[in-house]
C-alpha atoms as a PDB file:
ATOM      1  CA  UNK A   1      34.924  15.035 -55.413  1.00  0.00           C
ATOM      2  CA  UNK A   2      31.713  17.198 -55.673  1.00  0.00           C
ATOM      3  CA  UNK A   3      30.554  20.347 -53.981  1.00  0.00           C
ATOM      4  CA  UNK A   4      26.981  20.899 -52.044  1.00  0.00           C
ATOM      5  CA  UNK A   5      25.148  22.409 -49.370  1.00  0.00           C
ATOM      6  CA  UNK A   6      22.379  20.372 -48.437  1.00  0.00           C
ATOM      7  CA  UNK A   7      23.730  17.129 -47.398  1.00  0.00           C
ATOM      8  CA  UNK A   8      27.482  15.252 -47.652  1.00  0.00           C
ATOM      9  CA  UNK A   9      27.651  11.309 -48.836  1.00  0.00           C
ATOM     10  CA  UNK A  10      31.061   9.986 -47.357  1.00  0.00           C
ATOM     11  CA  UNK A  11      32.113   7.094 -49.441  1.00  0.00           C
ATOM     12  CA  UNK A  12      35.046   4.422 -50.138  1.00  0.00           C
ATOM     13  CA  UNK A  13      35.923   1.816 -53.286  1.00  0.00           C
ATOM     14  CA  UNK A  14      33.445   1.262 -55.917  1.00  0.00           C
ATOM     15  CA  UNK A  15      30.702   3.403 -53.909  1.00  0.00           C
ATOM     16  CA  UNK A  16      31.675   6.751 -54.585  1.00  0.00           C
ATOM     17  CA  UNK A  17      30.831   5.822 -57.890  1.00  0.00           C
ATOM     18  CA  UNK A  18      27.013   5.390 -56.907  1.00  0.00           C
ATOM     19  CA  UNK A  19      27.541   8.368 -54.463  1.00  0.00           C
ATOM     20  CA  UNK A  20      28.452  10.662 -57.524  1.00  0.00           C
ATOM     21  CA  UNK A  21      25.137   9.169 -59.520  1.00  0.00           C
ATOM     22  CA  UNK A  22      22.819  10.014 -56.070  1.00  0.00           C
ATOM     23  CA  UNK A  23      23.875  13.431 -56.003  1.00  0.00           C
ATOM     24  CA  UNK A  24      23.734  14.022 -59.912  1.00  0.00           C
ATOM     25  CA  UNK A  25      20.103  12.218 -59.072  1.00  0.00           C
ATOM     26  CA  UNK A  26      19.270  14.243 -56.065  1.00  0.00           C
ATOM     27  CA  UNK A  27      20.331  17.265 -58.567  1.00  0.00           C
ATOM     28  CA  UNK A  28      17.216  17.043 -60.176  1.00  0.00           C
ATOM     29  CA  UNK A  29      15.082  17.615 -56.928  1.00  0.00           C
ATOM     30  CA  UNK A  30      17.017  20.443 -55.809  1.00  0.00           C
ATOM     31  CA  UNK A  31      19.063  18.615 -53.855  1.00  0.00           C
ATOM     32  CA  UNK A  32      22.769  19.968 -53.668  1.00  0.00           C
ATOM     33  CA  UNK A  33      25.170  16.872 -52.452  1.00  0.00           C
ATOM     34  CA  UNK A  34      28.493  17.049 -51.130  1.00  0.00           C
ATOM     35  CA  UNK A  35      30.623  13.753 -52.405  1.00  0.00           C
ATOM     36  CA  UNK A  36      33.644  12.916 -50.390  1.00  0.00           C
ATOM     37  CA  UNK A  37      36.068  10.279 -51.210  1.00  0.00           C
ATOM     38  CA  UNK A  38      37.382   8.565 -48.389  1.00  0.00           C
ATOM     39  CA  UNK A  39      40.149   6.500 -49.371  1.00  0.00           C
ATOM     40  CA  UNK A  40      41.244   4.710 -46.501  1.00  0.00           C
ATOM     41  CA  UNK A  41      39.824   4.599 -43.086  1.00  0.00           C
ATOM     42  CA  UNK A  42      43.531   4.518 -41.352  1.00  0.00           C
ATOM     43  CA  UNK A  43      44.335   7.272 -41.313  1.00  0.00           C
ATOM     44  CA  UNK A  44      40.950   9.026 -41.803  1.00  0.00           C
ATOM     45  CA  UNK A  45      40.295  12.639 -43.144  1.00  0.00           C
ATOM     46  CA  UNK A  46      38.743  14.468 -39.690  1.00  0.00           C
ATOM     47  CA  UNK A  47      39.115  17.164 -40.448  1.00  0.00           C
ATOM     48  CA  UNK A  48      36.967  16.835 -44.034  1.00  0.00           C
ATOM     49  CA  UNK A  49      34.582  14.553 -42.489  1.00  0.00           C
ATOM     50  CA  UNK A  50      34.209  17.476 -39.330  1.00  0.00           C
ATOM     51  CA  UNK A  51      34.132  20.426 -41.982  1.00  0.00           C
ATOM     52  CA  UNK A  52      31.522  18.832 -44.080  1.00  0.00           C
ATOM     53  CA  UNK A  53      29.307  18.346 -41.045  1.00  0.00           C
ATOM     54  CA  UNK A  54      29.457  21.690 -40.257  1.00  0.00           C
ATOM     55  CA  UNK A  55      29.053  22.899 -43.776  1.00  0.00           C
ATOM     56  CA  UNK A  56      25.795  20.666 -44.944  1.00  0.00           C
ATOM     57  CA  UNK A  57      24.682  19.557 -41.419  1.00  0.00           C
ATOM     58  CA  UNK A  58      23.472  16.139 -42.144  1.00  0.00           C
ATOM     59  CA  UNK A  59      26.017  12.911 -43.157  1.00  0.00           C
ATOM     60  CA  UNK A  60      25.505   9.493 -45.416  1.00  0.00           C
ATOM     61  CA  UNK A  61      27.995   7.023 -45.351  1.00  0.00           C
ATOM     62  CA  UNK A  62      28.188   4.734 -47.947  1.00  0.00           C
ATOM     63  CA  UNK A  63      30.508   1.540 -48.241  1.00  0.00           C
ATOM     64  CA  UNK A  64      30.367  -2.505 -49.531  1.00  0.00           C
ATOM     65  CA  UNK A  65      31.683  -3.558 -46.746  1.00  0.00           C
ATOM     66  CA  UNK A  66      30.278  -4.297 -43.237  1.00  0.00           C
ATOM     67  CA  UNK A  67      28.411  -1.094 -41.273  1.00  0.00           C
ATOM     68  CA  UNK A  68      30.072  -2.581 -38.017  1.00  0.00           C
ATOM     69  CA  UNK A  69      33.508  -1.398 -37.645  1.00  0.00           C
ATOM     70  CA  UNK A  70      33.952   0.125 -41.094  1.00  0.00           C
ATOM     71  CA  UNK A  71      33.623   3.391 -42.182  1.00  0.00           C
ATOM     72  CA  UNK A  72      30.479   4.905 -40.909  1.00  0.00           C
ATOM     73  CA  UNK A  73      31.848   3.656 -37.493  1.00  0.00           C
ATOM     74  CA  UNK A  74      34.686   5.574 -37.468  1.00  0.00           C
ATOM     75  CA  UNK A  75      32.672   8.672 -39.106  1.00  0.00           C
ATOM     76  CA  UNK A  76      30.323   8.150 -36.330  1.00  0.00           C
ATOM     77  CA  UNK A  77      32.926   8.568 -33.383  1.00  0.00           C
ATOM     78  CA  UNK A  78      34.733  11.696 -35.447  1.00  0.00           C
ATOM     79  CA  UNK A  79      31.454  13.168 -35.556  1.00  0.00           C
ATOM     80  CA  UNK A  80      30.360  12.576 -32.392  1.00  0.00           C
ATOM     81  CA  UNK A  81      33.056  13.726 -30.512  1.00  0.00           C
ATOM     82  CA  UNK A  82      33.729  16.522 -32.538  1.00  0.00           C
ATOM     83  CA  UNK A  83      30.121  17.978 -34.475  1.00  0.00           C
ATOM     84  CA  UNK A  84      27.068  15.883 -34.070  1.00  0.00           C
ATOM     85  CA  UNK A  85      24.574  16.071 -36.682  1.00  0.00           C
ATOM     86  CA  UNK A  86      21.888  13.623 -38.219  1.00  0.00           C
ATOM     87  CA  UNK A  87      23.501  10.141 -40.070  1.00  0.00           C
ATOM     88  CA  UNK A  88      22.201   7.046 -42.253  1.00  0.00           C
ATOM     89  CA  UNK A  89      24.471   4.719 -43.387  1.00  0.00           C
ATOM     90  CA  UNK A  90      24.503   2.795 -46.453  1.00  0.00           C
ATOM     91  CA  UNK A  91      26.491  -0.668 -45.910  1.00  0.00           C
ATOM     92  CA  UNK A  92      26.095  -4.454 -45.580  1.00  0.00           C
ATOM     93  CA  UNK A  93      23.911  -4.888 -42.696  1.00  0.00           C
ATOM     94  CA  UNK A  94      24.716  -8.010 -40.063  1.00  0.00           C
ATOM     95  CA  UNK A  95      24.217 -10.736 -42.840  1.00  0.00           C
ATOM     96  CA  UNK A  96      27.363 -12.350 -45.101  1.00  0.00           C
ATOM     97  CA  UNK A  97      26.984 -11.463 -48.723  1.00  0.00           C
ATOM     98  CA  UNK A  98      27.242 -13.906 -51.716  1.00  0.00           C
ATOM     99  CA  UNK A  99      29.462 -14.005 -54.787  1.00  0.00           C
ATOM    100  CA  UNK A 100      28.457 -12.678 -58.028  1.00  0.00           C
ATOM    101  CA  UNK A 101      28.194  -9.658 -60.454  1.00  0.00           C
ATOM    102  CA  UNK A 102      28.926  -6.439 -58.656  1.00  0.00           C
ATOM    103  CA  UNK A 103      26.109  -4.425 -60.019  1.00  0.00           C
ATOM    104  CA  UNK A 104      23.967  -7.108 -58.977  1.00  0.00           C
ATOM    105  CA  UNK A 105      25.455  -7.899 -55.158  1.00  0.00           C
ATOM    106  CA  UNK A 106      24.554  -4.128 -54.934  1.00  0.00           C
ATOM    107  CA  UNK A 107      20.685  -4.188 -55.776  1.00  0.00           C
ATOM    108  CA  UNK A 108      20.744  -7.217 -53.713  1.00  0.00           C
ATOM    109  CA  UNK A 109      22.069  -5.904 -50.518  1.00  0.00           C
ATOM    110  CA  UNK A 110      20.634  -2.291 -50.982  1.00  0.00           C
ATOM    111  CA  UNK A 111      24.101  -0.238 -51.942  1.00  0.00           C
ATOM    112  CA  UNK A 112      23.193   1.166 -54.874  1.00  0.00           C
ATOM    113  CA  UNK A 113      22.858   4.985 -55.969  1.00  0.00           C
ATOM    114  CA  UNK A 114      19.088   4.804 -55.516  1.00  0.00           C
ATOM    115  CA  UNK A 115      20.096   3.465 -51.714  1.00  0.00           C
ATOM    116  CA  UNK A 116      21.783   6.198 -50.866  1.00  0.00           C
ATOM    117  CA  UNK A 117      19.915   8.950 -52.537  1.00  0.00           C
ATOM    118  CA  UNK A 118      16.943   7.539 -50.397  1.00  0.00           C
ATOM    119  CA  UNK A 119      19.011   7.873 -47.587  1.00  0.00           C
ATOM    120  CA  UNK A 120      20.128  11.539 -48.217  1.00  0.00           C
ATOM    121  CA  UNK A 121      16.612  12.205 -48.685  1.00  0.00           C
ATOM    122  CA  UNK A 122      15.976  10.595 -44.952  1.00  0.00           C
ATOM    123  CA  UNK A 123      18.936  12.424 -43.486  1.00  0.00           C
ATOM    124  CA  UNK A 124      18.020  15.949 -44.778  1.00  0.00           C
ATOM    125  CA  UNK A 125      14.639  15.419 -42.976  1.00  0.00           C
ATOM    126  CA  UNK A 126      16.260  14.707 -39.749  1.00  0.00           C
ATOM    127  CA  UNK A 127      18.332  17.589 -39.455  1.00  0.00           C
ATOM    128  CA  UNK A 128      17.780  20.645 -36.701  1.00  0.00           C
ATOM    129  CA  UNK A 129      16.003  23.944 -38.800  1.00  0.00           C
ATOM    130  CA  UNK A 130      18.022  26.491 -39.321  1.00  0.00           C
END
């Protein structure tokens, strides 16, 4: 979906939406964010999700549903079997979400593009120099 260097947001359903407005955010900073669209988590994209890693070196997930068992698990295990490197995940933590307006379940639970450009901003700290 989008090209970068410095970091790569992994993302499903309405998110890559807010993972396309992060990285045009992040722009501004000199941040340069790789946006990957990962459409279904059965079968997965490894090999994207192991190139990106390689290429930017640090990995945000970002999804609406559950962070147990849902994408950023199954990122997780591809990356580290295959290329660790530094992670923060963007999902529904351990709670059960309400009904109501999407823009505003996503404030509410912390999924929106200011969420995740936060977390790209923790991830790219985390990573190994060089």
């Amino acid at each position: 979906m989008r090209q970068g260097r410095d970091a790569t947001i992994i993302a499903m359903g309405l998110m890559v939406n807010e993972a396309l407005k992060a990285a045009q955010s992040l722009e501004q900073e000199g941040v340069d964010c790789r946006v990957l669209n990962m459409p279904t988590l059965k079968p997965i994209d490894e090999a994207a999700i192991i190139k990106a890693a390689a290429e930017t070196g640090a990995i945000v997930t970002a999804e609406e549903h559950l962070l147990h068992g849902g994408l950023g698990s199954e990122v997780a295990l591809r990356l580290a079997e295959h290329c660790p490197v530094p992670m923060e995940f963007v999902a529904l933590k351990d709670t059960y979400a309400k009904s109501g307006k999407p823009g505003e379940l996503l404030q509410r639970y912390g999924l929106t593009s200011r969420d995740i450009a936060q977390a790209v901003r923790s991830v790219i700290g985390k990573r190994k120099p060089g």
